[in-house]
PDB file of N, CA and C in Angstrom:
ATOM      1  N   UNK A   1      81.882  77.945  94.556  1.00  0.00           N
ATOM      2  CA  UNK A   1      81.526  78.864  93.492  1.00  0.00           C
ATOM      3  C   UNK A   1      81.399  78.071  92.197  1.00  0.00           C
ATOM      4  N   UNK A   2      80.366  78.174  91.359  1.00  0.00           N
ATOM      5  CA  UNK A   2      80.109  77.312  90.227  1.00  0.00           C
ATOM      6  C   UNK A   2      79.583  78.743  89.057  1.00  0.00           C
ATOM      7  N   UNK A   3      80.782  78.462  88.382  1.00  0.00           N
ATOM      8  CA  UNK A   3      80.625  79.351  87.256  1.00  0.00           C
ATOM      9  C   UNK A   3      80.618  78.832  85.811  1.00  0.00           C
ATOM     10  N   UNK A   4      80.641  79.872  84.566  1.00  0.00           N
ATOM     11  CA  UNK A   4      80.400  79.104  83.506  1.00  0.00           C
ATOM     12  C   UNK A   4      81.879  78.549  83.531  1.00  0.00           C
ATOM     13  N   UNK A   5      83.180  79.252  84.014  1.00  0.00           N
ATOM     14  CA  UNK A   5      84.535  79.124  83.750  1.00  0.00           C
ATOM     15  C   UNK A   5      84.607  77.865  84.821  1.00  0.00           C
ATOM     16  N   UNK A   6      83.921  77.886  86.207  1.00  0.00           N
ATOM     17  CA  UNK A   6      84.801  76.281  86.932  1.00  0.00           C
ATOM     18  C   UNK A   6      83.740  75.208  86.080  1.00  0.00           C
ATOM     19  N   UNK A   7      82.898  75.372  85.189  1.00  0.00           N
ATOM     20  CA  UNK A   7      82.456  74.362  84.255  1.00  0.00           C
ATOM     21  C   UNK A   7      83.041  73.963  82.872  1.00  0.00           C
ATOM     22  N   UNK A   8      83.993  74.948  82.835  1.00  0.00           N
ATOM     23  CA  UNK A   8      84.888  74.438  81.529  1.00  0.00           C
ATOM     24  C   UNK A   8      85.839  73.923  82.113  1.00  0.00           C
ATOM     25  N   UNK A   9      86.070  74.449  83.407  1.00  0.00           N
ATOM     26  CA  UNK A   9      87.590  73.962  84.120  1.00  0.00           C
ATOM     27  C   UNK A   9      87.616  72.362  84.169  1.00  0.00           C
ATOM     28  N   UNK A  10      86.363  72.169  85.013  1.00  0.00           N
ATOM     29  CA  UNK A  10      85.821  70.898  85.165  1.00  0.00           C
ATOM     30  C   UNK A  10      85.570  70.172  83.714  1.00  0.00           C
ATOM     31  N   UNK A  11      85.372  70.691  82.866  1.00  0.00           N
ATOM     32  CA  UNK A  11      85.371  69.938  81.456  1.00  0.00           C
ATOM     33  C   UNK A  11      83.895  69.358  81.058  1.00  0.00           C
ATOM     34  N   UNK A  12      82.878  70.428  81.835  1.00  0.00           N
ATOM     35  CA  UNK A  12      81.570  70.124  82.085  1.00  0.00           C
ATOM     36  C   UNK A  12      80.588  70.516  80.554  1.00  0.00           C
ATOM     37  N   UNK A  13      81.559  72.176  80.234  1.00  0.00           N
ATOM     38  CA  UNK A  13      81.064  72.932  79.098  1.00  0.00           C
ATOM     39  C   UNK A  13      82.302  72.839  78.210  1.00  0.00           C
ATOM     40  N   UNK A  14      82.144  72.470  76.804  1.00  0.00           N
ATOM     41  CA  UNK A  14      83.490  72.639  76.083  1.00  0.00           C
ATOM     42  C   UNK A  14      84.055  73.636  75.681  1.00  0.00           C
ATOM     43  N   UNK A  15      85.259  73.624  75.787  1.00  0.00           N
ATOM     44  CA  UNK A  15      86.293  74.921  75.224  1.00  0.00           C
ATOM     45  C   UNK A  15      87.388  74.960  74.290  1.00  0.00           C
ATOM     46  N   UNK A  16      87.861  75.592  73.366  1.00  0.00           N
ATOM     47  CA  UNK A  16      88.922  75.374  72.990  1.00  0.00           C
ATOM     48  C   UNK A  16      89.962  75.126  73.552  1.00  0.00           C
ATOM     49  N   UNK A  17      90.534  75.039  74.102  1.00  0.00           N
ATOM     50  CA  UNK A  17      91.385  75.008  75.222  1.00  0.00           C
ATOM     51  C   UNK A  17      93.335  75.060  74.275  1.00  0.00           C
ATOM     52  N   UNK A  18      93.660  76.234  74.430  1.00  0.00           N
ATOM     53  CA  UNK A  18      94.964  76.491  74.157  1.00  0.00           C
ATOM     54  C   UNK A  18      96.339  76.078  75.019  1.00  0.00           C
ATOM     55  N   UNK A  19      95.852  76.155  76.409  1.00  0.00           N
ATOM     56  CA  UNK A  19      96.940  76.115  77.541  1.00  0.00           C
ATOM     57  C   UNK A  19      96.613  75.391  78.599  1.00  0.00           C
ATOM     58  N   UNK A  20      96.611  74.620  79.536  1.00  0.00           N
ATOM     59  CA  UNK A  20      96.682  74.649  81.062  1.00  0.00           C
ATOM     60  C   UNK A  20      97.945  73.845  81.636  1.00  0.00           C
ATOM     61  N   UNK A  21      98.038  74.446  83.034  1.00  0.00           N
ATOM     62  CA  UNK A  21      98.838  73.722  83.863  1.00  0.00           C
ATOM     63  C   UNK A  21      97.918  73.377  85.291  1.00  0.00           C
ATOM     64  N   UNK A  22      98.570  73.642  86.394  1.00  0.00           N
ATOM     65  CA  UNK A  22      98.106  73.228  87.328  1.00  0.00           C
ATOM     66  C   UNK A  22      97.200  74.518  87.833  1.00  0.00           C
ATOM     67  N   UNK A  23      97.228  75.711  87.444  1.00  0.00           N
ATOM     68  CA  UNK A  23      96.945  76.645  88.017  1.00  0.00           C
ATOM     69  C   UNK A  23      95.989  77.512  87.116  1.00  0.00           C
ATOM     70  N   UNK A  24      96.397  76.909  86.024  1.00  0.00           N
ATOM     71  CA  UNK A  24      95.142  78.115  85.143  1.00  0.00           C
ATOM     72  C   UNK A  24      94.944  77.087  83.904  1.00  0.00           C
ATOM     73  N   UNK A  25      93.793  77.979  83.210  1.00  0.00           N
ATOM     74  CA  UNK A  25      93.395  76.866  81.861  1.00  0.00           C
ATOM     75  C   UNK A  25      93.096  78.330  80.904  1.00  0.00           C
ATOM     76  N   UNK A  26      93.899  78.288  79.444  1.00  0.00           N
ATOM     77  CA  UNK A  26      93.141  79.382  78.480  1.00  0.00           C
ATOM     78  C   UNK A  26      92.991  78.793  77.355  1.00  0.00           C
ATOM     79  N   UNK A  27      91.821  79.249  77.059  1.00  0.00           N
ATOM     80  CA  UNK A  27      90.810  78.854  75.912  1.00  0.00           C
ATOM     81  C   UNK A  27      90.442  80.141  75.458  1.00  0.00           C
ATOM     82  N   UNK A  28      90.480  79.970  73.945  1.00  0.00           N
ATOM     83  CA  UNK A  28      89.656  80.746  72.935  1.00  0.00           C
ATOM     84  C   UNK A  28      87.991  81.290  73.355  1.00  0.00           C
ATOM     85  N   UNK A  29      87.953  82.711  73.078  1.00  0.00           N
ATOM     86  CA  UNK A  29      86.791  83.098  73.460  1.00  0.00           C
ATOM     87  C   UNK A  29      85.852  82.562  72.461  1.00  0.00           C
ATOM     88  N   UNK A  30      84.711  82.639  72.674  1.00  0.00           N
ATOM     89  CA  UNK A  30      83.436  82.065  72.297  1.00  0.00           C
ATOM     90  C   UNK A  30      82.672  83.259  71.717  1.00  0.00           C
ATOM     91  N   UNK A  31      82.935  83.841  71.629  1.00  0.00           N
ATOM     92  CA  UNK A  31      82.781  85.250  70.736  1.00  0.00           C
ATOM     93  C   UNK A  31      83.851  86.552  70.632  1.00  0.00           C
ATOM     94  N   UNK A  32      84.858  86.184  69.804  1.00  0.00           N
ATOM     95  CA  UNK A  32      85.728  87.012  69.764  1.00  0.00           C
ATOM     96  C   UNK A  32      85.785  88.716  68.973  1.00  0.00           C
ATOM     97  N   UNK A  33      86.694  88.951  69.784  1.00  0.00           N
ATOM     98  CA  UNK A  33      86.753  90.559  69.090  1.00  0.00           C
ATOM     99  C   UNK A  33      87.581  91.084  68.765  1.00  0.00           C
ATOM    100  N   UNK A  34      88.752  90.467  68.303  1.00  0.00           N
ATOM    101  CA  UNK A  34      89.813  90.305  67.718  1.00  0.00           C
ATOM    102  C   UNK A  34      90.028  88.901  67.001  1.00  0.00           C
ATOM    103  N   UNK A  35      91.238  88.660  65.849  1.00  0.00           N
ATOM    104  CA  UNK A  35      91.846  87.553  65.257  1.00  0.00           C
ATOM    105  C   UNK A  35      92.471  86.990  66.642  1.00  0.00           C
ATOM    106  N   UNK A  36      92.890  87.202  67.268  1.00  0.00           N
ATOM    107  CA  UNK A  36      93.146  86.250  68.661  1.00  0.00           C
ATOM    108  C   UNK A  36      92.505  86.878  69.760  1.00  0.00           C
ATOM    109  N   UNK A  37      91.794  86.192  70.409  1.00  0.00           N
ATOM    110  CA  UNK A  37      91.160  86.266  71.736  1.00  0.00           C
ATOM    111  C   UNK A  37      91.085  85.379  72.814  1.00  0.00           C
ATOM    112  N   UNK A  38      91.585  85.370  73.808  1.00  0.00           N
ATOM    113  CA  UNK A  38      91.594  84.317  74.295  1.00  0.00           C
ATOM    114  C   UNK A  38      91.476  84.620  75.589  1.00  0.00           C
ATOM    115  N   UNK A  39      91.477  83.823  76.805  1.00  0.00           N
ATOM    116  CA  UNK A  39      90.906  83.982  77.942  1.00  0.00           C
ATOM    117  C   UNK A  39      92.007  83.170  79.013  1.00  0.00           C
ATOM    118  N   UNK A  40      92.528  83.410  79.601  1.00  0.00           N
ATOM    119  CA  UNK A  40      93.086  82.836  81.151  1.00  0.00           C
ATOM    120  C   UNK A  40      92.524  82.958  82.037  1.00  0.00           C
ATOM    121  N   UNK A  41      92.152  81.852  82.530  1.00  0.00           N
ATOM    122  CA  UNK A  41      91.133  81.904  84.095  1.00  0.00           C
ATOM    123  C   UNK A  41      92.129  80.959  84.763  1.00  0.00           C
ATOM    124  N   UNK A  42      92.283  81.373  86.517  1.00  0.00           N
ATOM    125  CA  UNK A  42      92.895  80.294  87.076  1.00  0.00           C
ATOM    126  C   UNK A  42      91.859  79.626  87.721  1.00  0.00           C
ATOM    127  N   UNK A  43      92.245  78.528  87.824  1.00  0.00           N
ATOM    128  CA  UNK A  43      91.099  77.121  88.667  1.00  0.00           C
ATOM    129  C   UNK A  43      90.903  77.522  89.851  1.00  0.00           C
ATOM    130  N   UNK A  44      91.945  78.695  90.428  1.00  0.00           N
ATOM    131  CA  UNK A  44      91.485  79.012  92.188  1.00  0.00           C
ATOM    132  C   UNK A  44      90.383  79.676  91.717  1.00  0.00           C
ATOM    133  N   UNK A  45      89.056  79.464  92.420  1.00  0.00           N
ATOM    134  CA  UNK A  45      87.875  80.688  91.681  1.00  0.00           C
ATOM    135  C   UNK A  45      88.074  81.739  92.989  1.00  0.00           C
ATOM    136  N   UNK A  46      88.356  82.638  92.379  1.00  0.00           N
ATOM    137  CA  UNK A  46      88.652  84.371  92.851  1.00  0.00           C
ATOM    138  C   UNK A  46      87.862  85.140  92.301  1.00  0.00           C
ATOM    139  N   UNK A  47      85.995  85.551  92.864  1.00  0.00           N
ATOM    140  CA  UNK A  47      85.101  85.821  92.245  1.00  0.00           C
ATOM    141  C   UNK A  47      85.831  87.352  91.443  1.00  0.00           C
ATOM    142  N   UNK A  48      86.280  88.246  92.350  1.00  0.00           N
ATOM    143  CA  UNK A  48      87.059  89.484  91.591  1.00  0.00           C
ATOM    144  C   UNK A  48      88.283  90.316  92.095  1.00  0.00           C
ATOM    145  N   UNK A  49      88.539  90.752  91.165  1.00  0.00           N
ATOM    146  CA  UNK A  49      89.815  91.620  91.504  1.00  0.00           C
ATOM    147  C   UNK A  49      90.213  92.168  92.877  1.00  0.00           C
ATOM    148  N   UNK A  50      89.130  92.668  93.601  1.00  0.00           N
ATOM    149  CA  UNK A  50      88.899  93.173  94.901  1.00  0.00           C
ATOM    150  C   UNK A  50      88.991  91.747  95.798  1.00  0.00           C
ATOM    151  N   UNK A  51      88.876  90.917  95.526  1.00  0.00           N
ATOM    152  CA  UNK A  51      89.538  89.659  96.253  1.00  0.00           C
ATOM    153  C   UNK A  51      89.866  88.973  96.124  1.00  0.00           C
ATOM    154  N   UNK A  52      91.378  89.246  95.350  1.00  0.00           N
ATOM    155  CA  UNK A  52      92.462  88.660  95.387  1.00  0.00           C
ATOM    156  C   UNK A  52      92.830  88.956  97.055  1.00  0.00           C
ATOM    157  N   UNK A  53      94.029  88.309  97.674  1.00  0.00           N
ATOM    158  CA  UNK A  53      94.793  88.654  98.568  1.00  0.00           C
ATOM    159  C   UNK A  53      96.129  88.721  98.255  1.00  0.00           C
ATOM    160  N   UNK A  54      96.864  88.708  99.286  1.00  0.00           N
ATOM    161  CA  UNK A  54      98.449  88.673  99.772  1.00  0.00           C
ATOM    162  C   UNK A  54      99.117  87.123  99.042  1.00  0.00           C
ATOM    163  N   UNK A  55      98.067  86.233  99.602  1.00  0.00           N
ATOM    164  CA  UNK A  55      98.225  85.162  98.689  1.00  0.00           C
ATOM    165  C   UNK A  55      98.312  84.575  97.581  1.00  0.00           C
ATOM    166  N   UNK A  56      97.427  85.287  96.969  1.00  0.00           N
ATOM    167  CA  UNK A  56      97.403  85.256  95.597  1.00  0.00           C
ATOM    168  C   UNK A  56      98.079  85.904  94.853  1.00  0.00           C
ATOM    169  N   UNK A  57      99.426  86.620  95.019  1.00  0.00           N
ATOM    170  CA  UNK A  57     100.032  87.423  94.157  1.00  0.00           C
ATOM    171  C   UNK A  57     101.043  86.557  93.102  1.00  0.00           C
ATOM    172  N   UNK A  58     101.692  85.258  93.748  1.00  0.00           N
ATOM    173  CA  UNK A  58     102.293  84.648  92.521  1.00  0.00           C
ATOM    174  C   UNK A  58     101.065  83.785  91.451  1.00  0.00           C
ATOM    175  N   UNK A  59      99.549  83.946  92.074  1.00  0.00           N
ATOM    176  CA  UNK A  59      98.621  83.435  91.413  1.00  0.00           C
ATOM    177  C   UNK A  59      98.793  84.573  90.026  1.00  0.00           C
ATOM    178  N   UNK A  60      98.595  85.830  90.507  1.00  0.00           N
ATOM    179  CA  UNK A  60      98.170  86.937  90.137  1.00  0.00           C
ATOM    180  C   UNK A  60      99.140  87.304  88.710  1.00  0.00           C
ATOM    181  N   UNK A  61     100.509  86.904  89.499  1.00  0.00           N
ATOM    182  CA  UNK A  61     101.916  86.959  88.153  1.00  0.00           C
ATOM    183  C   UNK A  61     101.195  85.882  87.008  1.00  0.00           C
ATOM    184  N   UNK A  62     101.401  84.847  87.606  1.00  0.00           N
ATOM    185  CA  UNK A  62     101.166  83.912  86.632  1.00  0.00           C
ATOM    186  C   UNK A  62     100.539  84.234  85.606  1.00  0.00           C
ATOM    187  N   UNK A  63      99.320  84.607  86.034  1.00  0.00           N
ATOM    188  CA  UNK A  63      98.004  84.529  84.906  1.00  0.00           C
ATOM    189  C   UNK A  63      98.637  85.524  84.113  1.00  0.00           C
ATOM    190  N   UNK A  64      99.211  86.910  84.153  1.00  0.00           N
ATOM    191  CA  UNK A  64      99.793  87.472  83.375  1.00  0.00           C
ATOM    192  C   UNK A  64     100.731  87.237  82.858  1.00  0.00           C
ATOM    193  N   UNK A  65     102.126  86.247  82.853  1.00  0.00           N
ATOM    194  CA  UNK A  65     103.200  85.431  82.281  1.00  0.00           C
ATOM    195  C   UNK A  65     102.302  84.843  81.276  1.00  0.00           C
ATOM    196  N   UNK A  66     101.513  83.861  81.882  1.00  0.00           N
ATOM    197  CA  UNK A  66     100.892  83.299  80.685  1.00  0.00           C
ATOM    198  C   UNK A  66     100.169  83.772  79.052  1.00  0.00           C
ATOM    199  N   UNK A  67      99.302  84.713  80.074  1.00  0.00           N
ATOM    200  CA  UNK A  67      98.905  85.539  78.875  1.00  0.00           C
ATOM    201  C   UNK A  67      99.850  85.928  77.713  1.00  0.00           C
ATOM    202  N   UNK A  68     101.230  86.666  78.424  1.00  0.00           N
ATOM    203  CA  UNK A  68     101.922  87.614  77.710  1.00  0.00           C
ATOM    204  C   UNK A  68     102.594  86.282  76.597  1.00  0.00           C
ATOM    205  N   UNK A  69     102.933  84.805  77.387  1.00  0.00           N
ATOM    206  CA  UNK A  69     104.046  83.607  76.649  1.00  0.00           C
ATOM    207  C   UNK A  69     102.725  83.522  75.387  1.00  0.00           C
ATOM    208  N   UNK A  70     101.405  83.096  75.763  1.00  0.00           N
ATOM    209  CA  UNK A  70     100.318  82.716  74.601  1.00  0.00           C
ATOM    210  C   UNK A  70     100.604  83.481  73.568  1.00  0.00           C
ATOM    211  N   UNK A  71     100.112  84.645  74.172  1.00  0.00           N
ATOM    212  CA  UNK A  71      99.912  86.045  72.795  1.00  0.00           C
ATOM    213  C   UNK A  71     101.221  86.128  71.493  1.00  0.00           C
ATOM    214  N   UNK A  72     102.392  85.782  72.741  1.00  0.00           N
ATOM    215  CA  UNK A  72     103.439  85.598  71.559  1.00  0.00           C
ATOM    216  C   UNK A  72     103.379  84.322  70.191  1.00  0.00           C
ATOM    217  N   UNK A  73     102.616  83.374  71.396  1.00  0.00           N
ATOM    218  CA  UNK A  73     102.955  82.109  70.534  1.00  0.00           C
ATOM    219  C   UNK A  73     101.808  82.291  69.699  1.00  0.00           C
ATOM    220  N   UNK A  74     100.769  83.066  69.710  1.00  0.00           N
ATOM    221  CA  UNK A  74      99.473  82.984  68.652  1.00  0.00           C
ATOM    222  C   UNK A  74      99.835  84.103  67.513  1.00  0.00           C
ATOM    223  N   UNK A  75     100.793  85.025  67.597  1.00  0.00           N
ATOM    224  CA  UNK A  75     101.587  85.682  66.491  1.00  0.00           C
ATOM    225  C   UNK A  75     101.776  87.094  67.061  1.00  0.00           C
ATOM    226  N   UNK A  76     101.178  87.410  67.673  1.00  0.00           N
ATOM    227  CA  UNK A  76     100.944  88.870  68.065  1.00  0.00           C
ATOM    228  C   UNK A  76     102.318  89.878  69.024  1.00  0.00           C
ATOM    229  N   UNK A  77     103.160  89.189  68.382  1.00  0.00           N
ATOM    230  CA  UNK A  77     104.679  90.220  68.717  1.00  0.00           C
ATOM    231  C   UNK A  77     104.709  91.297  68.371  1.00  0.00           C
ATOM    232  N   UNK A  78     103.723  91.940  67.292  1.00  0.00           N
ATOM    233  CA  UNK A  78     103.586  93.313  67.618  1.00  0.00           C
ATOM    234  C   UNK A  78     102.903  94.103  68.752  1.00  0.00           C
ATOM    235  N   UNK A  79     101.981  93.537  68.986  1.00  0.00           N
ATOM    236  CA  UNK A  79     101.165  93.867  70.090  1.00  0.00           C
ATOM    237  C   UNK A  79     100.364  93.353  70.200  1.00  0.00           C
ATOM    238  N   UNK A  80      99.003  93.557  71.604  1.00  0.00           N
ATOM    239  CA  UNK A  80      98.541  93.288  72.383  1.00  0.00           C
ATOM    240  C   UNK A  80      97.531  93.857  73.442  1.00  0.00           C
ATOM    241  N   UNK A  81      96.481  92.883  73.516  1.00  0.00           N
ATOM    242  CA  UNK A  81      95.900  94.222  75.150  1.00  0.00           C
ATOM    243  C   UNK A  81      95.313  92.870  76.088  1.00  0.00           C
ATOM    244  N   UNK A  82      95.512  93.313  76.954  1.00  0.00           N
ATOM    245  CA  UNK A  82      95.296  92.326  78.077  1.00  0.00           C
ATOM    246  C   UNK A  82      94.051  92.738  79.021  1.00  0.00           C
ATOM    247  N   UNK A  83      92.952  92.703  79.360  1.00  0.00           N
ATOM    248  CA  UNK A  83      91.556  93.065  79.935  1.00  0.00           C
ATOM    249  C   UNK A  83      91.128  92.426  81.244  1.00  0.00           C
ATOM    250  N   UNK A  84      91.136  93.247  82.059  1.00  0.00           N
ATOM    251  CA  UNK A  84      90.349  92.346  83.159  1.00  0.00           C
ATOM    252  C   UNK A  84      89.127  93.288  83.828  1.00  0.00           C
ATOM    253  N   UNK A  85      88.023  92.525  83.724  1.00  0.00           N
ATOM    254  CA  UNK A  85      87.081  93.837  84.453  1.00  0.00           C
ATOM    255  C   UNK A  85      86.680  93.344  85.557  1.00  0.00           C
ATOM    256  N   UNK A  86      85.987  94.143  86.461  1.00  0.00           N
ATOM    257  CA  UNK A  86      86.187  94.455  87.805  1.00  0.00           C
ATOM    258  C   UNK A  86      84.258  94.883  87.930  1.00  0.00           C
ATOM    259  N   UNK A  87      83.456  93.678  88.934  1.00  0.00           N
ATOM    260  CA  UNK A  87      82.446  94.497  88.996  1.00  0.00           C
ATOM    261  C   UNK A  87      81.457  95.085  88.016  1.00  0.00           C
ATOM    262  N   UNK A  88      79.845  94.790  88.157  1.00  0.00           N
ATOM    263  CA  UNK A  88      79.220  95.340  87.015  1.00  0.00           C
ATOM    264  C   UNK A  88      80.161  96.492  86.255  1.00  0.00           C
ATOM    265  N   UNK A  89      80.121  97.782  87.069  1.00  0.00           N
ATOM    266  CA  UNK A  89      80.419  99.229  86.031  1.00  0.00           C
ATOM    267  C   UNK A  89      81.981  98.639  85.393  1.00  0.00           C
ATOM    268  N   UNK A  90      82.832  97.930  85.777  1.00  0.00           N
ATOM    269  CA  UNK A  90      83.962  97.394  84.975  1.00  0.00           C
ATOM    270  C   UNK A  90      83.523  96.752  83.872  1.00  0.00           C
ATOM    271  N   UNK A  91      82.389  96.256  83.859  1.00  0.00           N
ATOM    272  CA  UNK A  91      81.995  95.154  82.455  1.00  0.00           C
ATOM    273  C   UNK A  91      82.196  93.838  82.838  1.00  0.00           C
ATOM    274  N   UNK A  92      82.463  93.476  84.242  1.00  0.00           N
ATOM    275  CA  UNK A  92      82.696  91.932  84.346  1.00  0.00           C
ATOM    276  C   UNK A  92      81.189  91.657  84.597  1.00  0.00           C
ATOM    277  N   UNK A  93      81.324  90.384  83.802  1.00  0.00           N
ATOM    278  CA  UNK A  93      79.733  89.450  83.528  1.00  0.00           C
ATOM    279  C   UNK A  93      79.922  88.165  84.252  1.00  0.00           C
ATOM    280  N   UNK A  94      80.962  87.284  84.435  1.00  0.00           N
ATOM    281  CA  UNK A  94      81.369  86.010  84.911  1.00  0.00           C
ATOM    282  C   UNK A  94      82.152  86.313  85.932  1.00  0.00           C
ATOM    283  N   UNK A  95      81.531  85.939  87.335  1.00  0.00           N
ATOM    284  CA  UNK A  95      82.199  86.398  88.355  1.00  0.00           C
ATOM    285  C   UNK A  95      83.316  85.255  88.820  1.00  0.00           C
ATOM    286  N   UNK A  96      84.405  84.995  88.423  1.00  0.00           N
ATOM    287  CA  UNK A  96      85.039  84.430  88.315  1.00  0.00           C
ATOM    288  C   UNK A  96      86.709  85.001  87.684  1.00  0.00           C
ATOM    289  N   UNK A  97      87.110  85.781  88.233  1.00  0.00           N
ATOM    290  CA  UNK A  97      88.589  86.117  87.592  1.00  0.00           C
ATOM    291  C   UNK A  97      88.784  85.392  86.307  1.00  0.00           C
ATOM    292  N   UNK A  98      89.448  86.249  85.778  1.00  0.00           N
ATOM    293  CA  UNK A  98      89.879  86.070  83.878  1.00  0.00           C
ATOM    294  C   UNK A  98      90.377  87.282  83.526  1.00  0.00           C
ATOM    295  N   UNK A  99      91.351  86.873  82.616  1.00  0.00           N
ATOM    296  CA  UNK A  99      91.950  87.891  81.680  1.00  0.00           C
ATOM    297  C   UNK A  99      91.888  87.583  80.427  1.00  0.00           C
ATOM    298  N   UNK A 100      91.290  88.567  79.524  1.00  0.00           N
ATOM    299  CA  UNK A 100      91.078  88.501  77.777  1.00  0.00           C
ATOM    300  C   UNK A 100      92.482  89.290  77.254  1.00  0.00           C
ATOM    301  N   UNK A 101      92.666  88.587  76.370  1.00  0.00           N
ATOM    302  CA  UNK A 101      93.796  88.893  75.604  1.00  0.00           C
ATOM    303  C   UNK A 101      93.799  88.996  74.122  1.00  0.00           C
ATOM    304  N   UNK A 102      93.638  90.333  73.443  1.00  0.00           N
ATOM    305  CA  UNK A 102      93.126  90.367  72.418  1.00  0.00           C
ATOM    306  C   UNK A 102      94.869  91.031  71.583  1.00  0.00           C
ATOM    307  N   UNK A 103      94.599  90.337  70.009  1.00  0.00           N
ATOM    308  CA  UNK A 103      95.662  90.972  68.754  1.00  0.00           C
ATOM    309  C   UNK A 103      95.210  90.650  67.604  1.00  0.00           C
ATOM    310  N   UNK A 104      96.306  90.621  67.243  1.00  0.00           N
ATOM    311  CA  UNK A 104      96.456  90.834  65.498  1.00  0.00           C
ATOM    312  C   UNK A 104      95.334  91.866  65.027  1.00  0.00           C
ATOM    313  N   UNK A 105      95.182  93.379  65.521  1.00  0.00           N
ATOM    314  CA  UNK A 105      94.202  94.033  64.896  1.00  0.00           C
ATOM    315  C   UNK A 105      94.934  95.422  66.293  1.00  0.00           C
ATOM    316  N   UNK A 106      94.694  96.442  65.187  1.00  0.00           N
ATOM    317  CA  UNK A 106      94.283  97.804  65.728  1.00  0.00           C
ATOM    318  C   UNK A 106      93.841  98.331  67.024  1.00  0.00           C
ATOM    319  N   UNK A 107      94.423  97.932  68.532  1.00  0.00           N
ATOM    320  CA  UNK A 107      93.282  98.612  69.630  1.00  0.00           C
ATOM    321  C   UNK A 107      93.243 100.078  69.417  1.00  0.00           C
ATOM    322  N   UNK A 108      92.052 100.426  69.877  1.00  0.00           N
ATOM    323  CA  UNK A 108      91.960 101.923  69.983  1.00  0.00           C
ATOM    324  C   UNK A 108      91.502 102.341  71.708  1.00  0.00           C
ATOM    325  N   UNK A 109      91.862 103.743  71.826  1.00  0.00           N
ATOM    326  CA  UNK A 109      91.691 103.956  73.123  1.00  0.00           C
ATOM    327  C   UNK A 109      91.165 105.653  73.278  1.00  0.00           C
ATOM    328  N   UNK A 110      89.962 105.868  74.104  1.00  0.00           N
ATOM    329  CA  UNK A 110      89.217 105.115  74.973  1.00  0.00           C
ATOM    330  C   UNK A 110      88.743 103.562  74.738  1.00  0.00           C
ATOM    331  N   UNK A 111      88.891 102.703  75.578  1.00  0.00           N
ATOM    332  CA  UNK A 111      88.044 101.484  75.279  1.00  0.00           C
ATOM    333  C   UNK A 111      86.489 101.800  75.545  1.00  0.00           C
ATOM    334  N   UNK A 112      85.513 100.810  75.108  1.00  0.00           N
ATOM    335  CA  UNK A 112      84.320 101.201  75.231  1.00  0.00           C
ATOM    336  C   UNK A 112      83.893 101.481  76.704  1.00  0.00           C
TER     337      UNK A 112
END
């Protein structure tokens, strides 16, 4: 699977890059919609939500630990929203698992 995300992984396309370990890499979005935005993708490419497995569930923790440790460390101890879409009608565009993590600003709900 060759996406825009296993091309930043690979260090092919540049990114800000805030975090990685062995299992995931997050970088600053490239068009943000919030004062912090940022993105966790893990390097396993897991085109979507619907296939993840059994296996992937301490994958699955992770990416959310991470998110939640970042968001703190980028200021946003008041709050937070964490996004993952699923499938055209979800809004996912990069078929490649990721979670956006947006603060320091107002969410409102319904989301769009």
């Amino acid at each position: 699977m060759d996406t825009l995300f296993t091309k930043i992984i690979n260090r092919e396309i540049p990114a800000k890059i805030i975090y990685e370990d062995d299992q995931v890499l997050a970088f600053h979005d490239i068009a943000p919609q919030a004062p912090v935005h940022f993105l966790v993708v893990p390097k396993k490419p897991v085109r979507t939500l619907n296939d993840l497995t059994e296996d992937d569930k301490a994958l699955a923790g992770h990416i959310l630990f991470t998110a939640q440790r970042l968001a703190l460390e980028l200021g946003c101890e008041e709050g937070f929203r964490v996004v993952m879409n699923c499938n055209d009608l979800g809004g996912q565009t990069v078929y490649h698992i990721h979670m956006h993590v947006l603060g320091q600003r107002q969410m409102h709900w319904p989301p769009g």
